[in-house]
Protein backbone atom coordinates (compact mmCIF):
# COMPACT_ATOMS: atom_id res chain seq x y z
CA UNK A 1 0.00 0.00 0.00
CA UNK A 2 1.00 3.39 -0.73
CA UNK A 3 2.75 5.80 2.19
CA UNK A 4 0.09 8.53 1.00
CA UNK A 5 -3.34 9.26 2.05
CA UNK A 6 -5.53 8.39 -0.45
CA UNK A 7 -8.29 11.51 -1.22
CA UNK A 8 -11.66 10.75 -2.39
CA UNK A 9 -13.39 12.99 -4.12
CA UNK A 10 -17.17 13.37 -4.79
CA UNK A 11 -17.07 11.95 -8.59
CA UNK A 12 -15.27 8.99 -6.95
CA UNK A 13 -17.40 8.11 -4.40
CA UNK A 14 -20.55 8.33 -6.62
CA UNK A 15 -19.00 6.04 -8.72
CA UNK A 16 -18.23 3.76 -6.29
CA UNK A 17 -21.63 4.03 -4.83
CA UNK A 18 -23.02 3.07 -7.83
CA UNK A 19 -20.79 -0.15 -7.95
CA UNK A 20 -21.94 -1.05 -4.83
CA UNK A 21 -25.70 -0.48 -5.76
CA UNK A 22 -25.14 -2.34 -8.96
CA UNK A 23 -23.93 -5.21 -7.14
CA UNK A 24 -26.31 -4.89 -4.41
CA UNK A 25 -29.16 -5.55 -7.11
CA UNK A 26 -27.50 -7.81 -9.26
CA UNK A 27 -26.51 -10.76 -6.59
CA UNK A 28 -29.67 -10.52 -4.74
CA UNK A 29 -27.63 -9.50 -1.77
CA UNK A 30 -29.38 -8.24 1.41
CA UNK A 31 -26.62 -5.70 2.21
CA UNK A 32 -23.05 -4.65 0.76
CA UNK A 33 -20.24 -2.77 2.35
CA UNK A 34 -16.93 -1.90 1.37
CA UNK A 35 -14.25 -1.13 4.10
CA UNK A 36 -10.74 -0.09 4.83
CA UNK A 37 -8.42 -2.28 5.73
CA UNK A 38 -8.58 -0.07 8.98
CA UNK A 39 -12.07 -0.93 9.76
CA UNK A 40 -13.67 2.55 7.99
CA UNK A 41 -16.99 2.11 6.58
CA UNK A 42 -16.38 3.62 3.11
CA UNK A 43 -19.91 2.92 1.52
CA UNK A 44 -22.96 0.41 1.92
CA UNK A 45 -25.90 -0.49 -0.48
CA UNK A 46 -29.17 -2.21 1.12
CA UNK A 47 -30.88 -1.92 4.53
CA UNK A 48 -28.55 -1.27 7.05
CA UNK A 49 -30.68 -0.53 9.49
CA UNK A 50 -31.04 -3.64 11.40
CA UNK A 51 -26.91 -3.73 11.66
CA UNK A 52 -24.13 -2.39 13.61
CA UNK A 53 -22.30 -0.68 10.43
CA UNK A 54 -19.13 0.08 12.93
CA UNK A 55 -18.81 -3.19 14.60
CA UNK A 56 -18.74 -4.90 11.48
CA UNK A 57 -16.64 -3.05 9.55
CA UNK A 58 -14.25 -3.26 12.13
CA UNK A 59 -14.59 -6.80 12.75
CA UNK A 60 -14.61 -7.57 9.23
CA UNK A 61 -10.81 -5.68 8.38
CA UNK A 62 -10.20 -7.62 11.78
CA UNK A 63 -11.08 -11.15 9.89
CA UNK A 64 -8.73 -10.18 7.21
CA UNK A 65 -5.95 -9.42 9.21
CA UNK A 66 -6.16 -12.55 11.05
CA UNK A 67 -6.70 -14.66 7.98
CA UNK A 68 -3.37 -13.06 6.57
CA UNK A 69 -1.69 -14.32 9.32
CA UNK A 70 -2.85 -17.64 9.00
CA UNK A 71 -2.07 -17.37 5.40
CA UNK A 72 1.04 -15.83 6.08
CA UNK A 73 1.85 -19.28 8.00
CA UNK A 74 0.96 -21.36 5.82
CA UNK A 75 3.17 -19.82 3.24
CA UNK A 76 0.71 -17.86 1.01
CA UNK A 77 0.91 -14.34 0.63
CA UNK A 78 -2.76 -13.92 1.50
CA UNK A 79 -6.17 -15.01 1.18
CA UNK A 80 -8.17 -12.67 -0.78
CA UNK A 81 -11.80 -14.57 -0.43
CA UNK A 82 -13.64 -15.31 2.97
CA UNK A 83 -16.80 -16.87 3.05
CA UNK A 84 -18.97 -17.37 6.44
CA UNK A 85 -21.85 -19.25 5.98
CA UNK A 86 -24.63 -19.07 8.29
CA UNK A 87 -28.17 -20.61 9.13
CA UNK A 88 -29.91 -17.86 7.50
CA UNK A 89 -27.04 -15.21 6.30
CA UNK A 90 -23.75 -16.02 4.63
CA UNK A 91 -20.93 -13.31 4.06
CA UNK A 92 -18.36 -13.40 1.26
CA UNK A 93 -15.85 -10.94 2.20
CA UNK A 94 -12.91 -9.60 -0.34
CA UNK A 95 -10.01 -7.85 -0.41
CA UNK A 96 -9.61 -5.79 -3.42
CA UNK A 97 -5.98 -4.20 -4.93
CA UNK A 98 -4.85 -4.61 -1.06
CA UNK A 99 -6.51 -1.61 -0.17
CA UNK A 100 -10.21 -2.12 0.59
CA UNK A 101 -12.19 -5.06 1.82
CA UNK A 102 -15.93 -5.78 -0.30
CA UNK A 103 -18.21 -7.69 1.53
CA UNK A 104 -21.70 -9.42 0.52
CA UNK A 105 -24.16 -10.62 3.08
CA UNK A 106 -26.82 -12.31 1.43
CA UNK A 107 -29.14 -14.91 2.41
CA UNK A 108 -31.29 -18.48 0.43
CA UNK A 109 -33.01 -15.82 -2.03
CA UNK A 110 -29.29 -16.02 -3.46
CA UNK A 111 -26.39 -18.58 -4.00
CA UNK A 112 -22.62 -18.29 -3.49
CA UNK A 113 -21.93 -18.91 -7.26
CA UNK A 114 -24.42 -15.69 -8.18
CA UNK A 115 -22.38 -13.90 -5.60
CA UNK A 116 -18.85 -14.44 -6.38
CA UNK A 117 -19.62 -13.99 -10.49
CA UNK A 118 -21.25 -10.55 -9.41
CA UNK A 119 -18.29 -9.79 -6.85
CA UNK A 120 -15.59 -10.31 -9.38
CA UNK A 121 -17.01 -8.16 -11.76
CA UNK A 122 -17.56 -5.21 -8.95
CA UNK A 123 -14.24 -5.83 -7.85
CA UNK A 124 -12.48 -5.41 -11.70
CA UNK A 125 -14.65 -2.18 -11.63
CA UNK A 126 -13.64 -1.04 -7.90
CA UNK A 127 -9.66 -1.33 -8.39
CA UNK A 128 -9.58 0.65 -11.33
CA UNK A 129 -11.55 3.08 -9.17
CA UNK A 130 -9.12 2.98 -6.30
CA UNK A 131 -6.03 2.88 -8.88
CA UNK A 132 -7.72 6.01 -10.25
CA UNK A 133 -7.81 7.88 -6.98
CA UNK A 134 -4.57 6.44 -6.13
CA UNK A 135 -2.86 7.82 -9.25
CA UNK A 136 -5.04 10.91 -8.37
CA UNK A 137 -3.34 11.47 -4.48
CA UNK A 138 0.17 10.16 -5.62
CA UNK A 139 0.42 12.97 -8.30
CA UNK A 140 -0.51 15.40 -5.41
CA UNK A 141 1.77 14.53 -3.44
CA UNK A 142 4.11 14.71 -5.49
CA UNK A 143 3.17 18.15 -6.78
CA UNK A 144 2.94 18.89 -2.93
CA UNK A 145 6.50 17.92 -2.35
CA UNK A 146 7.66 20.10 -4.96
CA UNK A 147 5.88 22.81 -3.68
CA UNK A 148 7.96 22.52 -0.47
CA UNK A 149 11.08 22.38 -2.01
CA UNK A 150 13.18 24.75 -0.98
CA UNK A 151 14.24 25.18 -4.79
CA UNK A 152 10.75 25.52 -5.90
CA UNK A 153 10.72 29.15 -5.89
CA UNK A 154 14.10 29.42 -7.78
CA UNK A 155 13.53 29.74 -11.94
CA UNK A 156 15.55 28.72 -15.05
CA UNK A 157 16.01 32.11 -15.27
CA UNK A 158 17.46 32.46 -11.78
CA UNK A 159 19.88 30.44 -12.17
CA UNK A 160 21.29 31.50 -15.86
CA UNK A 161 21.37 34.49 -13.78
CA UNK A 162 23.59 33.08 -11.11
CA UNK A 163 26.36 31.74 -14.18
CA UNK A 164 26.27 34.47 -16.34
């Protein structure tokens, strides 16, 4: 992962709103998040009212962390799919470019297969998103760091100045 803050903007988040809604609908899902690898809620499509949003966001970047150290054991760099399957709820959870963790809870109206097609699709569409935005913050930050140069200030003309 980058050492830069990453900066949303508003065109960025709509469009990753609408991901999330797309996928929402499309896998018959009762609910979709997508967190940081902190534990941020970054977005949701579906009813959330009937669920702690915090909790699980930080429970779920929790699950992934521990999974990479089991992975991370058993030689593997990672494991980039969870799936939790429940009585009445299952969860696939994935991690996306490193960076962000997607994560379906759906229930019998829908199947795991339906799920991970849709999932893989959102998650092309997400990391080109987040490479977008990263591309985005990396090129301010670097235009930032230039600003606070102490050269930045000095011209091509100031210095044919200083040799002449």
């Amino acid at each position: 992962m980058p050492d830069f803050d990453l900066i949303m903007y508003e065109n960025e988040f709509r469009r990753i709103d609408e991901e999330l809604k797309k996928l929402y609908q499309q896998s018959n899902a009762n609910v979709v998040f997508l967190v940081d690898k902190n534990g941020q809620l970054i977005a949701s499509a579906g009813d959330t009212s009937e669920i702690d949003t915090t909790s699980l966001a930080s429970l779920t970047a929790g699950n992934i962390a521990a999974t990479g150290g089991i992975a991370r054991l058993l030689g593997e760099k990672e494991f980039t799919i969870l799936f939790h399957e429940g009585e009445n709820d299952n969860i696939h959870i994935s991690l996306i470019g490193q960076r962000v963790i997607l994560v379906v809870i759906f229930d019998k109206r829908s199947s795991i297969g339906l799920v991970r097609l849709r999932v893989k699709k959102a998650s092309e569409n997400l990391l080109r998103i987040f490479n977008e935005i990263s591309a985005k913050s990396e090129k301010k930050q670097h235009e930032k760091s230039l600003d606070e140069s102490p050269f930045a200030e000095i011209t091509d003309e100031d210095i044919d100045n200083l040799f002449k």
